[in-house]
PDB file of N, CA and C in Angstrom:
ATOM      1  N   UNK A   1       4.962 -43.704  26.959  1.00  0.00           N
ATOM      2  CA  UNK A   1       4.746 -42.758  25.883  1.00  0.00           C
ATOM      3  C   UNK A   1       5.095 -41.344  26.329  1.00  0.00           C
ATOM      4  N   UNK A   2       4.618 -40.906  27.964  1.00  0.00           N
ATOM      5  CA  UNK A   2       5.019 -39.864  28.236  1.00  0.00           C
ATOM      6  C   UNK A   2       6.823 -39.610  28.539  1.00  0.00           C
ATOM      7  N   UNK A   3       7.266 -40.455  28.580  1.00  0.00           N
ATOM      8  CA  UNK A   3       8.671 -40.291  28.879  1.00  0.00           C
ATOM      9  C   UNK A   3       9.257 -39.910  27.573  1.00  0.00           C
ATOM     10  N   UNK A   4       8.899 -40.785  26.315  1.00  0.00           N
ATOM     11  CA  UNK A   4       9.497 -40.513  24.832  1.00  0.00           C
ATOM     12  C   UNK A   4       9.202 -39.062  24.361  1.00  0.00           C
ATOM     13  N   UNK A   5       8.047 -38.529  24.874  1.00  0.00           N
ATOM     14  CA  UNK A   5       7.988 -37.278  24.170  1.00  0.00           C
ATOM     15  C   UNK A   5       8.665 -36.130  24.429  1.00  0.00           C
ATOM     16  N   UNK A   6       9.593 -35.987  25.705  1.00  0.00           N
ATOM     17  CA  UNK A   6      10.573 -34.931  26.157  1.00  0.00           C
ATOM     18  C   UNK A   6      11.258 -35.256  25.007  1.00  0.00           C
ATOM     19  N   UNK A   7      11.787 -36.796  25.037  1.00  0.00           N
ATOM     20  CA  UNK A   7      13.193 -37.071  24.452  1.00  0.00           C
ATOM     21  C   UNK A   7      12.942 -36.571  22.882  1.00  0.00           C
ATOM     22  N   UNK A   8      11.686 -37.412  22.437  1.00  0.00           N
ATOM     23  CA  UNK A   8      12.513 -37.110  20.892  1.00  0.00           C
ATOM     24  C   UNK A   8      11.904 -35.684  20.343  1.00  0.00           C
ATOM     25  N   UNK A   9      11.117 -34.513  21.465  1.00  0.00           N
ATOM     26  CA  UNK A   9      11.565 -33.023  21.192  1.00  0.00           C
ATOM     27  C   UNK A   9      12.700 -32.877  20.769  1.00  0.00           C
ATOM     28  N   UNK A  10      13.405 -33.029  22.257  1.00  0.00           N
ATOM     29  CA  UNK A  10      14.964 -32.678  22.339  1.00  0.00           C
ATOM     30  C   UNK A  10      15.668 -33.161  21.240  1.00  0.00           C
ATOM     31  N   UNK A  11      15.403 -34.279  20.347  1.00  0.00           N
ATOM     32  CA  UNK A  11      15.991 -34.882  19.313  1.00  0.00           C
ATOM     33  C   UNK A  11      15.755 -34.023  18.228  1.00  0.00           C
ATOM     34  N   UNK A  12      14.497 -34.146  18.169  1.00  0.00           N
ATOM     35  CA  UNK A  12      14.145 -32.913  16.515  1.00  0.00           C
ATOM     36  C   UNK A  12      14.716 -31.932  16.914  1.00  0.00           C
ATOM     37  N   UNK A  13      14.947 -30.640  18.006  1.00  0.00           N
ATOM     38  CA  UNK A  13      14.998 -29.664  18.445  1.00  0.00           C
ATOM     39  C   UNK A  13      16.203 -29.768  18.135  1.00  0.00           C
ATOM     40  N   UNK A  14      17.273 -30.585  18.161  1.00  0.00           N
ATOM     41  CA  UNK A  14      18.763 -30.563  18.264  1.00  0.00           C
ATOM     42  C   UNK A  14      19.115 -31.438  16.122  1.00  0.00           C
ATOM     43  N   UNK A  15      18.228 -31.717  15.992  1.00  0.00           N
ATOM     44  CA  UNK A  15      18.440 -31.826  14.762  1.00  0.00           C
ATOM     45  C   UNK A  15      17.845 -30.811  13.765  1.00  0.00           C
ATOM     46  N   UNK A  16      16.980 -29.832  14.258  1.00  0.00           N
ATOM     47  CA  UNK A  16      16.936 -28.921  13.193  1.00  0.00           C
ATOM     48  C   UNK A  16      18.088 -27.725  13.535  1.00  0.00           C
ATOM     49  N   UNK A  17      18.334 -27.896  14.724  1.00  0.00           N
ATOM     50  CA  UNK A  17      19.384 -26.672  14.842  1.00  0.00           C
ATOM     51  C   UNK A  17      20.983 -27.065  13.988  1.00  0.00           C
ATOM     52  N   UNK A  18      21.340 -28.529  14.064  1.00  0.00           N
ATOM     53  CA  UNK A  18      22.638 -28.681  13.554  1.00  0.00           C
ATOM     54  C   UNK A  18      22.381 -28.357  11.946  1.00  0.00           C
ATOM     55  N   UNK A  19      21.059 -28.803  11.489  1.00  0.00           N
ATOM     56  CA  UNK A  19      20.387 -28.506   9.828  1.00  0.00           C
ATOM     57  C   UNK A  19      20.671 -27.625   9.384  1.00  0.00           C
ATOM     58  N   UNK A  20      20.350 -26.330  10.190  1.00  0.00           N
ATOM     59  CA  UNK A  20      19.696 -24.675  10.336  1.00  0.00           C
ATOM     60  C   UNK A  20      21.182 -24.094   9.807  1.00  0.00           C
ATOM     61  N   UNK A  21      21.982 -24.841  10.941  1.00  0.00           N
ATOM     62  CA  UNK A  21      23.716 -23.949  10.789  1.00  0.00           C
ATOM     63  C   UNK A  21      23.887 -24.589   9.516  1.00  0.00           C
ATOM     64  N   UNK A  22      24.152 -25.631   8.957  1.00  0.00           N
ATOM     65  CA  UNK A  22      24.475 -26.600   7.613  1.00  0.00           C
ATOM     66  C   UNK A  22      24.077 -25.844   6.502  1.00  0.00           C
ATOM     67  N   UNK A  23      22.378 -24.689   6.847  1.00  0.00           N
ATOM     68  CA  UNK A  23      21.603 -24.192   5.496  1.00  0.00           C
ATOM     69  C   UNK A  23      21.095 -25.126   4.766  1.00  0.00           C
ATOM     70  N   UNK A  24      20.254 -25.927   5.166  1.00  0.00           N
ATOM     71  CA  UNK A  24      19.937 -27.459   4.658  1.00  0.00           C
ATOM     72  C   UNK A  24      18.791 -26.697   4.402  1.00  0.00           C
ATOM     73  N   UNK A  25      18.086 -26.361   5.688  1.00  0.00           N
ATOM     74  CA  UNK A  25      16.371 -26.025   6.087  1.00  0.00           C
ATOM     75  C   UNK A  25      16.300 -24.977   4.976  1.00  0.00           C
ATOM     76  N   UNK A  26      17.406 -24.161   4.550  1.00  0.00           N
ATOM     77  CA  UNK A  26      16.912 -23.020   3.646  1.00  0.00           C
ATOM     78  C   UNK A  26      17.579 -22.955   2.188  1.00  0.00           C
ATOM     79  N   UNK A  27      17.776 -23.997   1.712  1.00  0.00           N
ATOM     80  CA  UNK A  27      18.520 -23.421   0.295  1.00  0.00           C
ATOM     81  C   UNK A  27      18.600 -22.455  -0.683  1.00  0.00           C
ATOM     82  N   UNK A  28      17.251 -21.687  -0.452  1.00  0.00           N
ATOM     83  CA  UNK A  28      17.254 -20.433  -1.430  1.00  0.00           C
ATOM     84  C   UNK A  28      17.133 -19.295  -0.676  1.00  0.00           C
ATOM     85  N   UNK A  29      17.865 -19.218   0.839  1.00  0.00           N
ATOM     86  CA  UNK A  29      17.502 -18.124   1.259  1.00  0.00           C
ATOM     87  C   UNK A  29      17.977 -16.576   0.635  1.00  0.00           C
ATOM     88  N   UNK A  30      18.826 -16.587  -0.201  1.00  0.00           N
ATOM     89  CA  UNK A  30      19.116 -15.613  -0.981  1.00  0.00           C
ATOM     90  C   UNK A  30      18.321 -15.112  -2.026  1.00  0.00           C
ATOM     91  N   UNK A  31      17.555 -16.133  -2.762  1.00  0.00           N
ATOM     92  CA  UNK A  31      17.207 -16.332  -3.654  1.00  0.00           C
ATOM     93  C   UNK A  31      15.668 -15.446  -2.977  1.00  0.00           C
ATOM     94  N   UNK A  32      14.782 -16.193  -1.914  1.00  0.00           N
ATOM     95  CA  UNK A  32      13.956 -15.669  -1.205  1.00  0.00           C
ATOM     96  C   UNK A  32      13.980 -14.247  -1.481  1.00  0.00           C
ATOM     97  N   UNK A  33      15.387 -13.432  -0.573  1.00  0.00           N
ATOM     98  CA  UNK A  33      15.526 -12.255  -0.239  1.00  0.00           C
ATOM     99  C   UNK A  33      15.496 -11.448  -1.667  1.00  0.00           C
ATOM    100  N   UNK A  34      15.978 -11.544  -2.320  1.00  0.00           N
ATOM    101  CA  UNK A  34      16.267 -10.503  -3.568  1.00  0.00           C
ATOM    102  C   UNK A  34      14.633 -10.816  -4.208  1.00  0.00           C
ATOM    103  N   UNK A  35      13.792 -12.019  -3.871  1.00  0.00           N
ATOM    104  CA  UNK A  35      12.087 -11.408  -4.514  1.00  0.00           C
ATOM    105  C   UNK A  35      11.709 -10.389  -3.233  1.00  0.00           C
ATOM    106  N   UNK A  36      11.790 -10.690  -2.380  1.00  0.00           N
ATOM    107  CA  UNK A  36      11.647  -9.787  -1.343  1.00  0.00           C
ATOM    108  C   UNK A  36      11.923  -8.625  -1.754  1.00  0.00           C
ATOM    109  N   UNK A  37      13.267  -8.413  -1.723  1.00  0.00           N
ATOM    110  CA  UNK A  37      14.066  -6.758  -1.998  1.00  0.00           C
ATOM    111  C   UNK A  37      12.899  -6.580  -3.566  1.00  0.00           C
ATOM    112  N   UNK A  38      12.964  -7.534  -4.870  1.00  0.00           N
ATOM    113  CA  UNK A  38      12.173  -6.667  -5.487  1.00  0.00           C
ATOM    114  C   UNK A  38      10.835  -6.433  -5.625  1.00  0.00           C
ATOM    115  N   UNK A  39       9.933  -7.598  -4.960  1.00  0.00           N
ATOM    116  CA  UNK A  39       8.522  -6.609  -4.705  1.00  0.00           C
ATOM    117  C   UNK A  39       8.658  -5.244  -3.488  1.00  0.00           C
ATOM    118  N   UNK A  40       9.267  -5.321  -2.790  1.00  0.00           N
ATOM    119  CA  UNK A  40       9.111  -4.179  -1.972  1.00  0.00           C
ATOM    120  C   UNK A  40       9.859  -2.895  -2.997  1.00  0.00           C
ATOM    121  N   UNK A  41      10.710  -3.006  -3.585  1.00  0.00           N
ATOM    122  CA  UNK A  41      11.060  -2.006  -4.699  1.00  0.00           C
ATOM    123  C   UNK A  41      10.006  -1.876  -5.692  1.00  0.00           C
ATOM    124  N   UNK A  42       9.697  -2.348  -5.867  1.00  0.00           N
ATOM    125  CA  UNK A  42       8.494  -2.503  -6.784  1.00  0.00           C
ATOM    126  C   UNK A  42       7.184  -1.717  -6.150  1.00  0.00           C
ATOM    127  N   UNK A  43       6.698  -2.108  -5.069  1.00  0.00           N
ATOM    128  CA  UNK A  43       5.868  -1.128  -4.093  1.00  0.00           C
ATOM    129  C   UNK A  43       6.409   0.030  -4.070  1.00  0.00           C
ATOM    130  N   UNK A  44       7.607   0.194  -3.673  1.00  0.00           N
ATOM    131  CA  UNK A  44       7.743   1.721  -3.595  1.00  0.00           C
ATOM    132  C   UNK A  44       7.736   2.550  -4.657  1.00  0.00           C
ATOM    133  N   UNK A  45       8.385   1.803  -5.585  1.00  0.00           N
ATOM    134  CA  UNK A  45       8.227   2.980  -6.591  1.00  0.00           C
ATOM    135  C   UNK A  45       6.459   3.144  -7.195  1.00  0.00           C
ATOM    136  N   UNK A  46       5.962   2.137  -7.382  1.00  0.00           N
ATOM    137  CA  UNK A  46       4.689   2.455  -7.627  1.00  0.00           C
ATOM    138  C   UNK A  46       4.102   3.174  -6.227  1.00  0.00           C
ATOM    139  N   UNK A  47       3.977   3.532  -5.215  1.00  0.00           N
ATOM    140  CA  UNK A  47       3.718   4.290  -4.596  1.00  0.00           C
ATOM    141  C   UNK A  47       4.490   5.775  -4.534  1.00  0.00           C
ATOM    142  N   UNK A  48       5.744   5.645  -4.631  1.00  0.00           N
ATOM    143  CA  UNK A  48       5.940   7.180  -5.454  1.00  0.00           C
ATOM    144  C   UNK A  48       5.464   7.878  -6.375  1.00  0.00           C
ATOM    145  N   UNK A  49       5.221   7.130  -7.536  1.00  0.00           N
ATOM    146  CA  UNK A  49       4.317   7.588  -8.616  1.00  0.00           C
ATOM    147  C   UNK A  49       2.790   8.102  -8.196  1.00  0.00           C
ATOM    148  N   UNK A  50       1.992   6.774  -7.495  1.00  0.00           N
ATOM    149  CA  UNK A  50       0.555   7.102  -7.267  1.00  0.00           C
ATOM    150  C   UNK A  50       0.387   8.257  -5.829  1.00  0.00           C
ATOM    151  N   UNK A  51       1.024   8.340  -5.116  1.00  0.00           N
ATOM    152  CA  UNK A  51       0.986   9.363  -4.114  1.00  0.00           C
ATOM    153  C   UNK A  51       1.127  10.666  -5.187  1.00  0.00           C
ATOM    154  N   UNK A  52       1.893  10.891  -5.796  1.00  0.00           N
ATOM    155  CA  UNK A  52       2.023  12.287  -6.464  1.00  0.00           C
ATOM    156  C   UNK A  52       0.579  12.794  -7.082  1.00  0.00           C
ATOM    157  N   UNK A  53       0.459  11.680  -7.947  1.00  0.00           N
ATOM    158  CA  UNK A  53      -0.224  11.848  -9.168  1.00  0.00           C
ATOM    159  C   UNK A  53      -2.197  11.748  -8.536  1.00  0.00           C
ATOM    160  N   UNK A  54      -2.356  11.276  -7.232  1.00  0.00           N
ATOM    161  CA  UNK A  54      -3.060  11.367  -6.616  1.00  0.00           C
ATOM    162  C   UNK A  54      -3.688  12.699  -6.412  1.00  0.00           C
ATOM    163  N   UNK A  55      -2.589  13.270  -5.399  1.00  0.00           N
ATOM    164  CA  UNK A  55      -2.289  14.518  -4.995  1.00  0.00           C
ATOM    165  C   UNK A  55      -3.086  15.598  -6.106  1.00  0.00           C
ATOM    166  N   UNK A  56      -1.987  14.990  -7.329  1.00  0.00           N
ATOM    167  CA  UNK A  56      -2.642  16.761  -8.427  1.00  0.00           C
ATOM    168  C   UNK A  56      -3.809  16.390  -8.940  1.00  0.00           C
ATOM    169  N   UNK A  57      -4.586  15.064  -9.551  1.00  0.00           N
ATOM    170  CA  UNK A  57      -5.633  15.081  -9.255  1.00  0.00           C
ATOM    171  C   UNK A  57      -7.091  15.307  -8.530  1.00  0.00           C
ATOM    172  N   UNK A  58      -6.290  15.067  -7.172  1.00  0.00           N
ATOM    173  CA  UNK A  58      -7.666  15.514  -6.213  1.00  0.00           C
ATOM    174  C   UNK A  58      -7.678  17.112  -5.726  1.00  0.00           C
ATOM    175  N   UNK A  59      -6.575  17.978  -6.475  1.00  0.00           N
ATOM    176  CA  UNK A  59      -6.309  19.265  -6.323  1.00  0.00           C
ATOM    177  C   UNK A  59      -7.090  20.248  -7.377  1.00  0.00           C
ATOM    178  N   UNK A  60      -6.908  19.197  -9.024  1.00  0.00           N
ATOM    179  CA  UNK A  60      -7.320  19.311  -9.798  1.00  0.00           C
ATOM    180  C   UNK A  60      -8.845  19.564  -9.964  1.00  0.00           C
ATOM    181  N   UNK A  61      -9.461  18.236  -9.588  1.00  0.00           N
ATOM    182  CA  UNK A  61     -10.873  18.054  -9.533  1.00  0.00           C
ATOM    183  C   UNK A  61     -11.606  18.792  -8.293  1.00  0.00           C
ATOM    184  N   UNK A  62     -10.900  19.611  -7.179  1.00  0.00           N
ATOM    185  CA  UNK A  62     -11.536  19.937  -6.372  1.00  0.00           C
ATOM    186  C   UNK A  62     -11.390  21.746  -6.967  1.00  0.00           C
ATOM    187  N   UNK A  63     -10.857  22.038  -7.535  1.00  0.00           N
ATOM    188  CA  UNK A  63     -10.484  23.429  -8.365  1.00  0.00           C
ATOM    189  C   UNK A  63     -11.908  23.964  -9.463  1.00  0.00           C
ATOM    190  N   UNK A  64     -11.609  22.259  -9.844  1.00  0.00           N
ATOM    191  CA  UNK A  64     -13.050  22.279 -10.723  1.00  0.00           C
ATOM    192  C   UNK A  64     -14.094  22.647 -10.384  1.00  0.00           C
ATOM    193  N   UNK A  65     -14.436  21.321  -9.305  1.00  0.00           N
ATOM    194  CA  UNK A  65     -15.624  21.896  -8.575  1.00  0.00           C
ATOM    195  C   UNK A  65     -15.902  22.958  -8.451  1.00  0.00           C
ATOM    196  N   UNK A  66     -14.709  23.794  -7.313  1.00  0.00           N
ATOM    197  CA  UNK A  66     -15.207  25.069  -6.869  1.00  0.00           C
ATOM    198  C   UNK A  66     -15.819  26.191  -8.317  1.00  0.00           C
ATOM    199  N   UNK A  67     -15.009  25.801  -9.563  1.00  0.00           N
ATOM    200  CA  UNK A  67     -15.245  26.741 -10.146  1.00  0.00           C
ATOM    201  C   UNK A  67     -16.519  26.680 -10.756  1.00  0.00           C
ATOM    202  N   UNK A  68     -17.283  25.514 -10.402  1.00  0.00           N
ATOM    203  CA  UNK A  68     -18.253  25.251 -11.239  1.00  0.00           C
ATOM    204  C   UNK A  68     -19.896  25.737 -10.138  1.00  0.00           C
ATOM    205  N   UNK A  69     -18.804  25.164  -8.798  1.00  0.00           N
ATOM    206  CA  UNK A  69     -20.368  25.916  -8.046  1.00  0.00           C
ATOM    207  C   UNK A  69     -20.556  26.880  -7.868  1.00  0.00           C
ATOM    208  N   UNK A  70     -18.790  28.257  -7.712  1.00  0.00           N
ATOM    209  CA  UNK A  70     -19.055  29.545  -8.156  1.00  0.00           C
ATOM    210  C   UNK A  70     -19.674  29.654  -9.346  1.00  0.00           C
ATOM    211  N   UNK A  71     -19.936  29.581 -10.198  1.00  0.00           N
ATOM    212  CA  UNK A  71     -20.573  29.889 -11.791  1.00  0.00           C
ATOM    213  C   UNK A  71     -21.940  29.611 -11.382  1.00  0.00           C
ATOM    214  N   UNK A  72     -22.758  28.190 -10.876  1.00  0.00           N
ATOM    215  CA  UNK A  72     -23.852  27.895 -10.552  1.00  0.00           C
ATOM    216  C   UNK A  72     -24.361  29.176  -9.918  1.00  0.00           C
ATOM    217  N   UNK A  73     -23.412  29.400  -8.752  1.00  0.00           N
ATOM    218  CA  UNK A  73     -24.248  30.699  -7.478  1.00  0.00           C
ATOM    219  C   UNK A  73     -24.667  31.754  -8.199  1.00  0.00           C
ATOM    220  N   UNK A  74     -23.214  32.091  -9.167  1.00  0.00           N
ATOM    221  CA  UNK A  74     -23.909  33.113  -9.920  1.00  0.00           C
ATOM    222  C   UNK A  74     -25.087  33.294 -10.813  1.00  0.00           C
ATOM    223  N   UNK A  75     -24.957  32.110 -11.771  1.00  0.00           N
ATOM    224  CA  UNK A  75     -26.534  32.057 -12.222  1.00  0.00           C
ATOM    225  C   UNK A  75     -27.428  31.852 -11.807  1.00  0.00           C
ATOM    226  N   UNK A  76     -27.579  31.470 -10.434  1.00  0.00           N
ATOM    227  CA  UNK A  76     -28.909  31.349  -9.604  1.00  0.00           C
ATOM    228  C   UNK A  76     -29.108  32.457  -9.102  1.00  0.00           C
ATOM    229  N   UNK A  77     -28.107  33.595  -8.961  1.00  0.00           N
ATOM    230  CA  UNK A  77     -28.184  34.643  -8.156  1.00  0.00           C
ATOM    231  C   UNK A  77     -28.796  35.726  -9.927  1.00  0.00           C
ATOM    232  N   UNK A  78     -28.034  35.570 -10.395  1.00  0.00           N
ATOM    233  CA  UNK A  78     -28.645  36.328 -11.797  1.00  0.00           C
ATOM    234  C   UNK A  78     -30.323  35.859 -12.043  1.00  0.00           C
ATOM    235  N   UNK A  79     -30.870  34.765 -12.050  1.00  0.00           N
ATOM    236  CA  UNK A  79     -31.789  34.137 -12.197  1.00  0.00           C
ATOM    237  C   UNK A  79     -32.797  34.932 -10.977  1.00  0.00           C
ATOM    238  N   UNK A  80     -32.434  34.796 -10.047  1.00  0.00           N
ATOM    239  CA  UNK A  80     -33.326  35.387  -8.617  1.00  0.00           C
ATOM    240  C   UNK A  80     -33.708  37.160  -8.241  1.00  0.00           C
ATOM    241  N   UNK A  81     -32.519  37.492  -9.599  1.00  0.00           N
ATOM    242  CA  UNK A  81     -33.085  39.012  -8.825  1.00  0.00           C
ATOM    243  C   UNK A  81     -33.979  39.317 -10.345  1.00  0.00           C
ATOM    244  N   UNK A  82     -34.549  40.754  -9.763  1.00  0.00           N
ATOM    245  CA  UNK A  82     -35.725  41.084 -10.418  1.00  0.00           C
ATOM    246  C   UNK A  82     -35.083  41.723 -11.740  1.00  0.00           C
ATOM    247  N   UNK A  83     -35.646  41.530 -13.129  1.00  0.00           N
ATOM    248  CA  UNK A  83     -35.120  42.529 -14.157  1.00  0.00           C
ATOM    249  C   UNK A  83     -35.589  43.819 -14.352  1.00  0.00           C
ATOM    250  N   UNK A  84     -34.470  44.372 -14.478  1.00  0.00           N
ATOM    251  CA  UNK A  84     -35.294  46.156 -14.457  1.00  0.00           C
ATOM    252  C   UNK A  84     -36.388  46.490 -15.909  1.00  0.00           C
ATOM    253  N   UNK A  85     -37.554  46.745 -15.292  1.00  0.00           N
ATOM    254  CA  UNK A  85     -38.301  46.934 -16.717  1.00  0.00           C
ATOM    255  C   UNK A  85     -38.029  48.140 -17.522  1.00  0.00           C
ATOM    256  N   UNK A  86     -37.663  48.241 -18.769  1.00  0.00           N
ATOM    257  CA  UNK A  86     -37.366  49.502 -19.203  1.00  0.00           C
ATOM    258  C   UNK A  86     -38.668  50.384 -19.852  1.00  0.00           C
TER     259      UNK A  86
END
């Protein structure tokens, strides 16, 4: 049993390679590649879009903020000092 198992490696090993050159093992390798080429086109452009649009959002909402906790300071600061009695 141990002697057969070098050999019929070497057998499969030498029959998938004559296959491989033939294009037996792969019939749609073209076919493969172009879903390939278009999900990865497909990724990119949706990552062109969401990187941007990311961007002015979190520029957006952080603009906000600030303007909203300046306004807060101020009314807490209006709120805290003393009113002049007339």
């Amino acid at each position: 049993m141990e002697e057969l198992l070098p050999e019929s490696l070497e057998t499969a090993l030498e029959t998938a390679l004559q296959t491989a050159g033939d294009g037996v093992l792969d019939p749609t390798g073209s076919a493969n590649a172009l879903i390939f080429l278009a999900i990865a086109a497909a990724g990119l452009g949706m990552a062109l879009v969401y990187v941007p649009l990311r961007l002015y959002l979190t520029i957006t909402a952080r603009s906000r903020r600030l303007k909203l906790l300046q306004r807060i300071r101020k009314l807490r600061d209006e709120l805290s000092s003393p009113k002049p009695v007339a």
